[in-house]
C-alpha atoms as a PDB file:
ATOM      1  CA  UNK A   1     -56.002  15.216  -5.900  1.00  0.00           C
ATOM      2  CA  UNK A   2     -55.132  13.827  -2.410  1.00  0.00           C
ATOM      3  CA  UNK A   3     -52.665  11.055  -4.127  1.00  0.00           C
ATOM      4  CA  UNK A   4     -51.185  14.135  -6.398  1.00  0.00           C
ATOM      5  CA  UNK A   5     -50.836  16.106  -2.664  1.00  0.00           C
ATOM      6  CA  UNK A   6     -49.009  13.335  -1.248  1.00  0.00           C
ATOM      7  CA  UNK A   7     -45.986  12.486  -4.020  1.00  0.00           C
ATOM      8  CA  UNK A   8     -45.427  15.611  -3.813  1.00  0.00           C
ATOM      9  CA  UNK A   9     -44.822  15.658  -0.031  1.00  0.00           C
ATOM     10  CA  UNK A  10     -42.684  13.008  -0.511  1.00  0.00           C
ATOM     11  CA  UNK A  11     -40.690  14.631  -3.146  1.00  0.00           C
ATOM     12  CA  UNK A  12     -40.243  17.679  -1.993  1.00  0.00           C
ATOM     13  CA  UNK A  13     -38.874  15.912   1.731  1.00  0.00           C
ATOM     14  CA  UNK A  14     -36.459  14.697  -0.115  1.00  0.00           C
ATOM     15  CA  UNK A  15     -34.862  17.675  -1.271  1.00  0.00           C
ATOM     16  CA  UNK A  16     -32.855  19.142   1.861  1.00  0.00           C
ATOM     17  CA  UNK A  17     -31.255  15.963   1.794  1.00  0.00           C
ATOM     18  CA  UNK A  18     -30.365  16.099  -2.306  1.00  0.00           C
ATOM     19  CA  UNK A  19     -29.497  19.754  -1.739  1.00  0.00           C
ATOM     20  CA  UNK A  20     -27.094  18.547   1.389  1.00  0.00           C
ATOM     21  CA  UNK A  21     -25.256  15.850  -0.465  1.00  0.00           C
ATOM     22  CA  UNK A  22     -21.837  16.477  -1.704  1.00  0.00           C
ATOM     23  CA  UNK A  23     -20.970  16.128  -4.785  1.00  0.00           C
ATOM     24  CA  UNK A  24     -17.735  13.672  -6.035  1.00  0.00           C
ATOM     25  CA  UNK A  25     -15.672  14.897  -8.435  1.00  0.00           C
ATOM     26  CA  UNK A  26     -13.286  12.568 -10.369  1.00  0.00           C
ATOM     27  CA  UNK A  27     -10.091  13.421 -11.546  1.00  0.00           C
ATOM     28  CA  UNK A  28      -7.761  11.082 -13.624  1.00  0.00           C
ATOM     29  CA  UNK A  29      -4.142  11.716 -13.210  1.00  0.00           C
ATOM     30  CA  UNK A  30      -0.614  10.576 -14.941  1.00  0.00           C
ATOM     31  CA  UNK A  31       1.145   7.942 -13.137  1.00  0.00           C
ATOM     32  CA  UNK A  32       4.588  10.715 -12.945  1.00  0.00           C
ATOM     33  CA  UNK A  33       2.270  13.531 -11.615  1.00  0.00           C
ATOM     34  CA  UNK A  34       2.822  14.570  -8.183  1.00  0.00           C
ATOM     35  CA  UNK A  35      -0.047  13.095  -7.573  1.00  0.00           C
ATOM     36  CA  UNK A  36       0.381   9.892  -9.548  1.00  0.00           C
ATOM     37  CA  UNK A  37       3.363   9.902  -7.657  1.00  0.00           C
ATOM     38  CA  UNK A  38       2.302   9.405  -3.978  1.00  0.00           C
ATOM     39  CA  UNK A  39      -0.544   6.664  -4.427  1.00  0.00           C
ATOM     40  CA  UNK A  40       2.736   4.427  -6.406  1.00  0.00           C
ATOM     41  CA  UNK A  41       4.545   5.678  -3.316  1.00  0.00           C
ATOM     42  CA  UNK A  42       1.821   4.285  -0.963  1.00  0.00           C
ATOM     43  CA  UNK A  43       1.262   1.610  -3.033  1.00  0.00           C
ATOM     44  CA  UNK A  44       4.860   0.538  -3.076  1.00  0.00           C
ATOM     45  CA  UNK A  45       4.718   0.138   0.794  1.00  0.00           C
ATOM     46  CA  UNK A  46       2.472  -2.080   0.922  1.00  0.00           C
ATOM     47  CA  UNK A  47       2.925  -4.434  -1.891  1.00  0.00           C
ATOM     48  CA  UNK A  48       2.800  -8.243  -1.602  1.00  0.00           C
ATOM     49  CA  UNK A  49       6.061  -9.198  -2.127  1.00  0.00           C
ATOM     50  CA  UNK A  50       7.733 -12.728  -1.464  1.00  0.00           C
ATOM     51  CA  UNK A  51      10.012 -13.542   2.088  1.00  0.00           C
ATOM     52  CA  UNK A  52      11.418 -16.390   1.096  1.00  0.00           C
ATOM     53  CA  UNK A  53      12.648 -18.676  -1.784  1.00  0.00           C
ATOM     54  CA  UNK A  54       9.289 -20.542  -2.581  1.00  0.00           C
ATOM     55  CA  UNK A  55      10.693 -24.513  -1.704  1.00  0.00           C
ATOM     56  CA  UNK A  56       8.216 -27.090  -2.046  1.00  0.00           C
ATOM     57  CA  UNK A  57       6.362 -27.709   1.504  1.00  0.00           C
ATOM     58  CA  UNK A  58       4.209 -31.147   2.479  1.00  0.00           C
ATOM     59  CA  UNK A  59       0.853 -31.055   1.406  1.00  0.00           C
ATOM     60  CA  UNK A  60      -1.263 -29.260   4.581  1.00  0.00           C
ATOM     61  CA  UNK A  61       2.065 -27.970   6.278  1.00  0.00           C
ATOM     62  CA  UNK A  62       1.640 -24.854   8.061  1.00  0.00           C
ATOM     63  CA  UNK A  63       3.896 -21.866   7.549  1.00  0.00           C
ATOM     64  CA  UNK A  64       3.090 -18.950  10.179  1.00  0.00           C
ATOM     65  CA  UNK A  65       4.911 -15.548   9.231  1.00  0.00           C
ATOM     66  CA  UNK A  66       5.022 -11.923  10.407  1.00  0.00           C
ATOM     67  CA  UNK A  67       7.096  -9.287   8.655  1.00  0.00           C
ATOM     68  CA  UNK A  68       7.925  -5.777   9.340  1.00  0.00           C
ATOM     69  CA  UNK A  69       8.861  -3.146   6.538  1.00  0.00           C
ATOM     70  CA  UNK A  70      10.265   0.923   7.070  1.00  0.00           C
ATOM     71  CA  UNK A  71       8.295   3.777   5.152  1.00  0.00           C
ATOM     72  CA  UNK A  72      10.765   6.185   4.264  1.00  0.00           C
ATOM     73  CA  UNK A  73      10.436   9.490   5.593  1.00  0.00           C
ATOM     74  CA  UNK A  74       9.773  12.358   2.557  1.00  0.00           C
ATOM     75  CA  UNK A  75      10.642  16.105   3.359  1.00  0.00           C
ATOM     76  CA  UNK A  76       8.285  18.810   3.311  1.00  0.00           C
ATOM     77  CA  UNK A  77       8.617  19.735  -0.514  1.00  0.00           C
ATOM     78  CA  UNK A  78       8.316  16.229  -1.694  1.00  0.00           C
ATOM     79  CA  UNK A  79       4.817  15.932   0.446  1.00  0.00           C
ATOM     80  CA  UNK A  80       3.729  19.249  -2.265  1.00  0.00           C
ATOM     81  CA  UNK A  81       1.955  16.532  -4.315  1.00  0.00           C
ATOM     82  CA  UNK A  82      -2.166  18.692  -4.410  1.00  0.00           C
ATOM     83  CA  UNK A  83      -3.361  20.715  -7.424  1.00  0.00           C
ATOM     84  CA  UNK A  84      -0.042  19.578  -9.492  1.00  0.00           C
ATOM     85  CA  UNK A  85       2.636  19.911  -7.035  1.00  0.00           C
ATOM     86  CA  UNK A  86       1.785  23.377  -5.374  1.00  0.00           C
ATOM     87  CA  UNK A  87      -0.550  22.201  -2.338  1.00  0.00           C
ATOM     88  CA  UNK A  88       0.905  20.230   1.134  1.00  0.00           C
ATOM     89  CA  UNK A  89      -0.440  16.701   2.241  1.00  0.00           C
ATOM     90  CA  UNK A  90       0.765  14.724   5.162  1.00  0.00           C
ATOM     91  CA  UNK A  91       2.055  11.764   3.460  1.00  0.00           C
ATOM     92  CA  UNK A  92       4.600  10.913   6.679  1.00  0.00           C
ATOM     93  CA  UNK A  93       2.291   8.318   8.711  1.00  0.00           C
ATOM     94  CA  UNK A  94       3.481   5.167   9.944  1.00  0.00           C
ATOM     95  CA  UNK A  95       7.251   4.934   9.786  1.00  0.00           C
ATOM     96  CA  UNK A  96       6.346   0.935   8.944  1.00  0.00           C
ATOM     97  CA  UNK A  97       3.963  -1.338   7.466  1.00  0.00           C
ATOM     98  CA  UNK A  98       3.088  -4.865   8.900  1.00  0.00           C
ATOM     99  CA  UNK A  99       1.622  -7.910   8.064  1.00  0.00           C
ATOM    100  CA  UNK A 100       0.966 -11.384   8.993  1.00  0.00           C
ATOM    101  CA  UNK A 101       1.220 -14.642   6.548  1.00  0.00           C
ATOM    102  CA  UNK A 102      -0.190 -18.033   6.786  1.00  0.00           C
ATOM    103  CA  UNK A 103       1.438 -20.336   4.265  1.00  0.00           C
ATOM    104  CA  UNK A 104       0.463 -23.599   3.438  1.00  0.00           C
ATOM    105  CA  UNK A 105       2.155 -26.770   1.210  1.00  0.00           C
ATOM    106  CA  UNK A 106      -0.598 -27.025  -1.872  1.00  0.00           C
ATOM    107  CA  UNK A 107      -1.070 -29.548  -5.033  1.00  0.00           C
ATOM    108  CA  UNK A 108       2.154 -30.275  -7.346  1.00  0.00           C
ATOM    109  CA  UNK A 109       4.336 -28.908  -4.810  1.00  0.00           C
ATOM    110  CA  UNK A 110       3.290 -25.210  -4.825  1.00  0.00           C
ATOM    111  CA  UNK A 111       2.758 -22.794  -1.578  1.00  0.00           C
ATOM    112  CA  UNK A 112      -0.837 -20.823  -1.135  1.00  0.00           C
ATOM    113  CA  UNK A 113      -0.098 -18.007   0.846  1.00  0.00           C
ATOM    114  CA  UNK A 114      -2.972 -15.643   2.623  1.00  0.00           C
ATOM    115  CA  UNK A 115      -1.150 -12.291   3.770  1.00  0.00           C
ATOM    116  CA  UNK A 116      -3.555 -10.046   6.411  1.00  0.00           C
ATOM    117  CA  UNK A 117      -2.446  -6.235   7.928  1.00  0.00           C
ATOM    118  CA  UNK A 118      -4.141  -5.542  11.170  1.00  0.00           C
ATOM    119  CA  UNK A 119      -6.074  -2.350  11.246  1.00  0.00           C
ATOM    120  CA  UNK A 120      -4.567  -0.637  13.782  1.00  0.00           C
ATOM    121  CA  UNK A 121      -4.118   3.424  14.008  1.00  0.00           C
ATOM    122  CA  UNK A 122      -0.743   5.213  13.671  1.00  0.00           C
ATOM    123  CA  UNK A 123      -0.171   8.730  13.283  1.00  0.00           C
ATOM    124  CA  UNK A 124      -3.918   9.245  11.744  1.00  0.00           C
ATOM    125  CA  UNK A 125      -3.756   6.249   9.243  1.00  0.00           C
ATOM    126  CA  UNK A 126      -5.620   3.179   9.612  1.00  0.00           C
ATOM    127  CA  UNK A 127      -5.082   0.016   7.144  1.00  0.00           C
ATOM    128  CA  UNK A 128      -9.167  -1.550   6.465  1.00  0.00           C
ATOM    129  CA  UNK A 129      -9.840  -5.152   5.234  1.00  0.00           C
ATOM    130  CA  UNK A 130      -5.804  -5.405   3.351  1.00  0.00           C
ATOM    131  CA  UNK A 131      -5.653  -9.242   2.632  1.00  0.00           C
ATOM    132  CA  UNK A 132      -3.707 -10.891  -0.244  1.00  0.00           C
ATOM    133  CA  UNK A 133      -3.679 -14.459  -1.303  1.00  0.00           C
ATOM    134  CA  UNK A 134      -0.268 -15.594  -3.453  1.00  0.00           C
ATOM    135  CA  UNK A 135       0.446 -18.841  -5.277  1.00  0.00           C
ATOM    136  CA  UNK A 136       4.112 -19.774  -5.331  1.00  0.00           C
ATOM    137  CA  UNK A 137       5.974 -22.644  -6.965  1.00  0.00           C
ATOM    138  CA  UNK A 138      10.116 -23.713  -7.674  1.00  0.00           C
ATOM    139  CA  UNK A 139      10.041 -24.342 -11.134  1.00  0.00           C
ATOM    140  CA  UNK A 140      13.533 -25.208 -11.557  1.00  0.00           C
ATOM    141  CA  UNK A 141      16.933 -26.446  -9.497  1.00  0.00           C
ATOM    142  CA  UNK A 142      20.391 -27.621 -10.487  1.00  0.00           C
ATOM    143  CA  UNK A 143      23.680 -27.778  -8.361  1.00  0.00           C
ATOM    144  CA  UNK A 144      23.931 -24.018  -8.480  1.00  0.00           C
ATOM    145  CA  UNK A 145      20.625 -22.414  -9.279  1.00  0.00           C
ATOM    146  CA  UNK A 146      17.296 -22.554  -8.163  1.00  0.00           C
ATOM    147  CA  UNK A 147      14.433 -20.482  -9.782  1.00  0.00           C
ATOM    148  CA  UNK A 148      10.927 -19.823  -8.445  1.00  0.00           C
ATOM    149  CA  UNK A 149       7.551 -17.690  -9.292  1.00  0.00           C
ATOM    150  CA  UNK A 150       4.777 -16.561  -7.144  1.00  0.00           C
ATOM    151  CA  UNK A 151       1.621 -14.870  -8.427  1.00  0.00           C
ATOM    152  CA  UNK A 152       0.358 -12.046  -5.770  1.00  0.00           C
ATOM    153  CA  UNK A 153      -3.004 -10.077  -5.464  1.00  0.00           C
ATOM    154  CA  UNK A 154      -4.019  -7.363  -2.604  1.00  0.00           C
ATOM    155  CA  UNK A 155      -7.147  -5.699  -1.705  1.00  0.00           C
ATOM    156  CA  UNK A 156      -8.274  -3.342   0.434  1.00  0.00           C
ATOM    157  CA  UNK A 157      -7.534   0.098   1.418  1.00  0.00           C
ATOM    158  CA  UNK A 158      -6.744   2.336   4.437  1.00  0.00           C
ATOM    159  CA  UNK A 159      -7.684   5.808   5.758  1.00  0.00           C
ATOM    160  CA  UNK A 160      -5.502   8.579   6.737  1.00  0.00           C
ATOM    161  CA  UNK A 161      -5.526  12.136   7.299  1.00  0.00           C
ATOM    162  CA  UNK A 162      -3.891  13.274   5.077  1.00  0.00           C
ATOM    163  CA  UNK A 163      -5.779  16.769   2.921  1.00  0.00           C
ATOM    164  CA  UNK A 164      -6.087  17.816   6.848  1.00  0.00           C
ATOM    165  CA  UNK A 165      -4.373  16.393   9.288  1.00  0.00           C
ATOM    166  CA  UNK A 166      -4.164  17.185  13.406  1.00  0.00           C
ATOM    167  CA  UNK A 167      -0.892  19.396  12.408  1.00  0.00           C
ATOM    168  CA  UNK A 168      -3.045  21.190   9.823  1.00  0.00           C
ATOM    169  CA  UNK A 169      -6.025  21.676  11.789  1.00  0.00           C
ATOM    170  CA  UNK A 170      -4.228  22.684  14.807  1.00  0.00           C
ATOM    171  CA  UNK A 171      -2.756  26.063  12.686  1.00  0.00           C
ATOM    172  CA  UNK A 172      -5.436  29.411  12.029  1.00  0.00           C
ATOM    173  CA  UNK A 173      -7.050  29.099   9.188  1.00  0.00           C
ATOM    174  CA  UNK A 174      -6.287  30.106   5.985  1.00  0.00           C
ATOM    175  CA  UNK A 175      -2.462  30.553   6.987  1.00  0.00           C
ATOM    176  CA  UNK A 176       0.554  29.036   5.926  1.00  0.00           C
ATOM    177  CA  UNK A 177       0.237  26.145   8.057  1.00  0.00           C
ATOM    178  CA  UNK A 178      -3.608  25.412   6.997  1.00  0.00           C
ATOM    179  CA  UNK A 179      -4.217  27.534   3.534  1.00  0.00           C
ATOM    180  CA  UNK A 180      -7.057  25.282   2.750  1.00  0.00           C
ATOM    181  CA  UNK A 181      -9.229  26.051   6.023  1.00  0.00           C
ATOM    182  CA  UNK A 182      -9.296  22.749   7.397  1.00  0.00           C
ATOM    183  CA  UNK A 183     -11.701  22.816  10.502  1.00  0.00           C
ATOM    184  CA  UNK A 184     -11.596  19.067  11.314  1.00  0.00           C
ATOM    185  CA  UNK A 185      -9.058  16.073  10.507  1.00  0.00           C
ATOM    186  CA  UNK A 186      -9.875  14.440   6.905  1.00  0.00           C
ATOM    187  CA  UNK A 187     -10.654  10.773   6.198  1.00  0.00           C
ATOM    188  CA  UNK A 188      -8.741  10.761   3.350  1.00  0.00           C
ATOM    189  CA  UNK A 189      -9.479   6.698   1.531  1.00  0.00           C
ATOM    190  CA  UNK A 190      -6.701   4.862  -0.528  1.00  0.00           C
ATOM    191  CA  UNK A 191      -6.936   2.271  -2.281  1.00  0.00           C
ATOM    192  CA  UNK A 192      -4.138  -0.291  -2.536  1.00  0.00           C
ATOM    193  CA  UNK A 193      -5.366  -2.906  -4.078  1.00  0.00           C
ATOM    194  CA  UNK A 194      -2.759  -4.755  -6.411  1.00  0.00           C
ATOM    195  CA  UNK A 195      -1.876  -7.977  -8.711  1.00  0.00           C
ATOM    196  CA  UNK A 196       1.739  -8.951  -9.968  1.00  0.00           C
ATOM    197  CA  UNK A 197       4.381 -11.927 -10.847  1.00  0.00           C
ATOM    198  CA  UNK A 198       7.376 -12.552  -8.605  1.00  0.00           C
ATOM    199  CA  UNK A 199      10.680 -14.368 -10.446  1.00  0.00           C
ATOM    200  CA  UNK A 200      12.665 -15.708  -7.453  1.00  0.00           C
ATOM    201  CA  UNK A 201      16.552 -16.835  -7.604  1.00  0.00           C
ATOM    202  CA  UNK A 202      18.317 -18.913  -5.423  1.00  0.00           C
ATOM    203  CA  UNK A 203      21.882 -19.231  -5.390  1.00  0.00           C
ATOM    204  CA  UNK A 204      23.168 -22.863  -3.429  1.00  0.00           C
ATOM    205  CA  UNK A 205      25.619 -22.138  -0.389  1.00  0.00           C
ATOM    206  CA  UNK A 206      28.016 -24.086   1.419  1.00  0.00           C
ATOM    207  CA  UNK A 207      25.925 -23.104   4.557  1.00  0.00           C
ATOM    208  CA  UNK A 208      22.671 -24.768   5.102  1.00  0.00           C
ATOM    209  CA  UNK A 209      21.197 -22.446   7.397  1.00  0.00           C
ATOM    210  CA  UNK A 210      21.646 -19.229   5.030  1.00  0.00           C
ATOM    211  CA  UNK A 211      19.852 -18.833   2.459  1.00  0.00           C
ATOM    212  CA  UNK A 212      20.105 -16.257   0.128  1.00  0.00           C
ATOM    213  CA  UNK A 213      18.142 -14.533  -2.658  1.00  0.00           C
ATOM    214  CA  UNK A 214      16.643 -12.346  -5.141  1.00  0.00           C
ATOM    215  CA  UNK A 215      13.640 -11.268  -6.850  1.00  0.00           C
ATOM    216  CA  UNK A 216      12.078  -9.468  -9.242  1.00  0.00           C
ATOM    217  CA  UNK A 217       8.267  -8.427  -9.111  1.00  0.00           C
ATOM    218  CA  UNK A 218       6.270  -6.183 -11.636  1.00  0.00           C
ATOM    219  CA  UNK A 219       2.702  -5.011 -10.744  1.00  0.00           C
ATOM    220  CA  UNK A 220      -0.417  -3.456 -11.690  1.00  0.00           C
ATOM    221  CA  UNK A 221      -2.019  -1.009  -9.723  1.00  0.00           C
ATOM    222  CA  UNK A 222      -4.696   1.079 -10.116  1.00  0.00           C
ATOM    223  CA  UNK A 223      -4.631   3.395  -6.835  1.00  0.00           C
ATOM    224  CA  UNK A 224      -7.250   5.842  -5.930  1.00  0.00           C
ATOM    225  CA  UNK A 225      -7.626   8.516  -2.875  1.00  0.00           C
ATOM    226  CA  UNK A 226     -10.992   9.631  -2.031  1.00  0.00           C
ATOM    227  CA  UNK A 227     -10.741  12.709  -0.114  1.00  0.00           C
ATOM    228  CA  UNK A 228     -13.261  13.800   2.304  1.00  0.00           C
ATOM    229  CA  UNK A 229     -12.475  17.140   3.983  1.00  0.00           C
ATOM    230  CA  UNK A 230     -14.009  19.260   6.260  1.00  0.00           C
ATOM    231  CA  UNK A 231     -13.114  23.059   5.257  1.00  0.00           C
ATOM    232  CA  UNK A 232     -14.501  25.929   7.023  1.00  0.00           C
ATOM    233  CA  UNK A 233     -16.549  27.070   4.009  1.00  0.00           C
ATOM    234  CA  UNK A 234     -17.333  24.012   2.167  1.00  0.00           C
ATOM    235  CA  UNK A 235     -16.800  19.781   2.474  1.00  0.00           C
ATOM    236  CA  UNK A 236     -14.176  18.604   0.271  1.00  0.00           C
ATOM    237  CA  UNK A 237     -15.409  15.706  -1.682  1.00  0.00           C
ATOM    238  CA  UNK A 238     -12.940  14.292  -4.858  1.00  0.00           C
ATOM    239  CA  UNK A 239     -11.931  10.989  -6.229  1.00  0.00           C
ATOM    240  CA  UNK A 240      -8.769  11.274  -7.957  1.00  0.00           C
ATOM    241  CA  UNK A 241      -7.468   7.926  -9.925  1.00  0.00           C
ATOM    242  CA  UNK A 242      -4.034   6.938 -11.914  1.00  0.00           C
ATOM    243  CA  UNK A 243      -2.958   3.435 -13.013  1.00  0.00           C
ATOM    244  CA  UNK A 244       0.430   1.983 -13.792  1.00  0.00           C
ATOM    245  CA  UNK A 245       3.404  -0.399 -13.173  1.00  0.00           C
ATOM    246  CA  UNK A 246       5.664  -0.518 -10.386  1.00  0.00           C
ATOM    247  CA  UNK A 247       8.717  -3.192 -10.886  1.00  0.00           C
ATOM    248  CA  UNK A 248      10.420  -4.084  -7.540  1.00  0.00           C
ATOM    249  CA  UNK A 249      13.854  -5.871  -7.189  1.00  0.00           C
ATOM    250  CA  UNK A 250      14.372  -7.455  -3.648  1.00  0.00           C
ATOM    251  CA  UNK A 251      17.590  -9.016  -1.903  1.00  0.00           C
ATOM    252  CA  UNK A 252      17.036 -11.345   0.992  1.00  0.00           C
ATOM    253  CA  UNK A 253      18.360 -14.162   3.309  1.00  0.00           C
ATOM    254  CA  UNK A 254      16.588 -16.504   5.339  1.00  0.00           C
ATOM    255  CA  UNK A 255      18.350 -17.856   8.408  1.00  0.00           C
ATOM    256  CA  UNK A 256      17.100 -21.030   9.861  1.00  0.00           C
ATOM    257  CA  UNK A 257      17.281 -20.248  13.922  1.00  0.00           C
ATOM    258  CA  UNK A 258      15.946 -24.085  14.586  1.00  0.00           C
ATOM    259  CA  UNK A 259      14.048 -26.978  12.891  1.00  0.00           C
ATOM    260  CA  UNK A 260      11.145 -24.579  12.986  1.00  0.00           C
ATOM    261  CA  UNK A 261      11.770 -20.224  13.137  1.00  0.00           C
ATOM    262  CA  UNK A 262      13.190 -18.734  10.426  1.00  0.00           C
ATOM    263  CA  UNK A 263      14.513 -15.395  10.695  1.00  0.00           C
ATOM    264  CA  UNK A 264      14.000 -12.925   7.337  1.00  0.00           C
ATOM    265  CA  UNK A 265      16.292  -9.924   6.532  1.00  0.00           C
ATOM    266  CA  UNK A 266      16.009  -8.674   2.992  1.00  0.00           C
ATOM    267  CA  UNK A 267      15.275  -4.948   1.149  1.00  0.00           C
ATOM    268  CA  UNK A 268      13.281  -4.127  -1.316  1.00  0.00           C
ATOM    269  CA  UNK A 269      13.458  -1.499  -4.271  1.00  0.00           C
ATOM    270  CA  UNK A 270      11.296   0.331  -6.345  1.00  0.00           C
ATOM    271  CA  UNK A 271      12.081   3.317  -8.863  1.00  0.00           C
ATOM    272  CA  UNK A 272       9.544   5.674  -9.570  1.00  0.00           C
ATOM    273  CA  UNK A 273       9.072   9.038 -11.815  1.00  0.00           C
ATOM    274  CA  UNK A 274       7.687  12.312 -11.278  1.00  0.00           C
ATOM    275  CA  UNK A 275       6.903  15.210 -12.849  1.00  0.00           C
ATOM    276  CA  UNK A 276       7.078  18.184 -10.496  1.00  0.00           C
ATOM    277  CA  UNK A 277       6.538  22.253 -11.015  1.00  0.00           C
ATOM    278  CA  UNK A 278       9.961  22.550  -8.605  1.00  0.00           C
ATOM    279  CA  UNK A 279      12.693  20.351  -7.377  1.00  0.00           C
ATOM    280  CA  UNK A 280      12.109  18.764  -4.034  1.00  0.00           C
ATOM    281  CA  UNK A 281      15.225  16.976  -3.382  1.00  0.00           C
ATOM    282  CA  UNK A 282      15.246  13.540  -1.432  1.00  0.00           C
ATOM    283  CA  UNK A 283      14.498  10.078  -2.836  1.00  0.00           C
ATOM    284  CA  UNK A 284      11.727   9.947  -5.225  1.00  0.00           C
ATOM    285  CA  UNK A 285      12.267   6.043  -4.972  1.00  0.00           C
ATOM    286  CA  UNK A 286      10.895   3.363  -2.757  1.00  0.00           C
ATOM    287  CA  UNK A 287      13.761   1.252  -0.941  1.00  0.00           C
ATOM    288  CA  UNK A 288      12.526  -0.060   2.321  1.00  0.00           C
ATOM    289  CA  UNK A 289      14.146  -2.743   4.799  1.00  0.00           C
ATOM    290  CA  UNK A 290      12.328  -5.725   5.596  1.00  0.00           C
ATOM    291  CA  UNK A 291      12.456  -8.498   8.778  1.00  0.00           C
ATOM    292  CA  UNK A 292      10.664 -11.168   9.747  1.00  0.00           C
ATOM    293  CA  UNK A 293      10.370 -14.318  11.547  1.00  0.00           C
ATOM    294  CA  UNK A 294       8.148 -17.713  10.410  1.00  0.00           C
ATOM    295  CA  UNK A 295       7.154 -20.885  12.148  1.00  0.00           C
ATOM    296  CA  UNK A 296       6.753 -24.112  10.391  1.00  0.00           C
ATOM    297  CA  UNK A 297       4.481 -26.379  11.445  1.00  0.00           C
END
């Protein structure tokens, strides 16, 4: 009797904390919903893509790269991406996205890349544990053409408000500005990781510092957003998932500044669909501008 008394004093602690926990509810969502839409959007600002024409480096050479990239600004309607189209979300965060590279000359001729963004806060969003590892190679050169690949994978993720942000919260509830009832700022989780195949073109120029060229990428993603939002009523708890392909085309140039920086200028574009209840104007599409600067060592 005693042992019977006792599970059930341990069962029945337990429940305030079952009763307490939230509950996640997942939601699968086409890749041209509004929703769909702004994970690829996300997704496309971060992706691994290439900063130079992959040329054979000495075995244990040292490549040391940092790269900036814009996020382009989307208007008010085009940030309607909740319940289908019809609810606001701060999607404008950092106006860029950074990263650092450390490139280094690997067997038969080919490049292993490691790719890092620092977690640092901007604007409520806060990249967490993004690495990527590439493996590049030239697989082909003649006196006008060169042509390259590079294999690319990404994980990690990074939090933002974004279901309530500061601008939100700061408005009365349940008004226009915060229809939801937002009491506190969200922590909002994306995830970004990615894997895709790079085909690089190089045309020859008279000039040997310039170097121009192109690129094609396609990738997989499979982005999800875990929000987690404090409303005055109720905690917001939802996983919401797509998957698709994005397919990038890039134009850069690499200027050689000495025997050892490099200076990188190049854009990068990626179309994207989406199916929404009312025209929002702006451009749907991801076209950033890129620079950077490398050291070889």
């Amino acid at each position: 009797m005693k042992r019977l008394l006792f599970i059930l004093i341990i069962f029945f602690s337990f429940l305030p904390n079952l009763k307490s926990s939230p509950t996640i509810a997942t939601q699968d969502v086409d890749f041209d919903s509004p929703e769909g839409w702004g994970m690829a959007y996300m997704s496309a600002a971060s992706l691994s893509l290439s900063d130079s024409f992959p040329e054979s480096v000495n075995f244990g050479e040292f490549i040391f790269s940092a790269e900036i990239s814009t996020i382009p600004e989307l208007n008010s309607k085009q940030q309607k991406i909740g319940f289908g189209g019809l609810k606001y979300e701060d999607l404008n965060k950092s106006p860029v996205f950074g990263k650092g590279k450390i490139k280094m000359g690997f067997y038969l001729d080919s490049i292993l890349e490691f790719s890092f963004t620092p977690s640092i806060k901007i604007k409520g969003a806060k990249p967490n544990n993004l690495y990527g590892v590439a493996l590049s190679k030239e697989l082909l050169k003649n006196d006008s053409l060169s042509l390259g690949a590079r294999i690319f994978s990404k994980s990690g993720n990074a939090i933002a408000d974004v279901t309530c942000s500061k601008k939100v919260v700061s408005q009365p509830l349940y008004t226009a500005g915060n229809p939801s009832g937002c009491i506190k700022t969200s922590k909002d989780r994306i995830d970004l990781g990615h894997q895709g195949l790079e085909i690089i073109l190089k045309p020859e120029y008279k000039n040997p510092k310039i170097e121009p060229w192109i690129s094609f990428a396609t990738t997989t993603i499979e982005p999800s957003v875990r929000i987690d939002a404090q409303l005055e009523l109720t905690r917001e708890i939802a996983l919401v998932e797509t998957k698709g392909t994005l397919n990038t085309f890039s134009l850069g140039m690499n200027y050689s500044l000495s025997d050892e920086w490099i200076l990188f200028l190049g854009t990068s574009y990626t179309p994207l669909d989406v199916n929404r209840p009312n025209p929002a104007g702006g451009e749907d599409n991801f076209w950033n501008f890129r620079i950077g600067v490398s050291l070889v060592r």
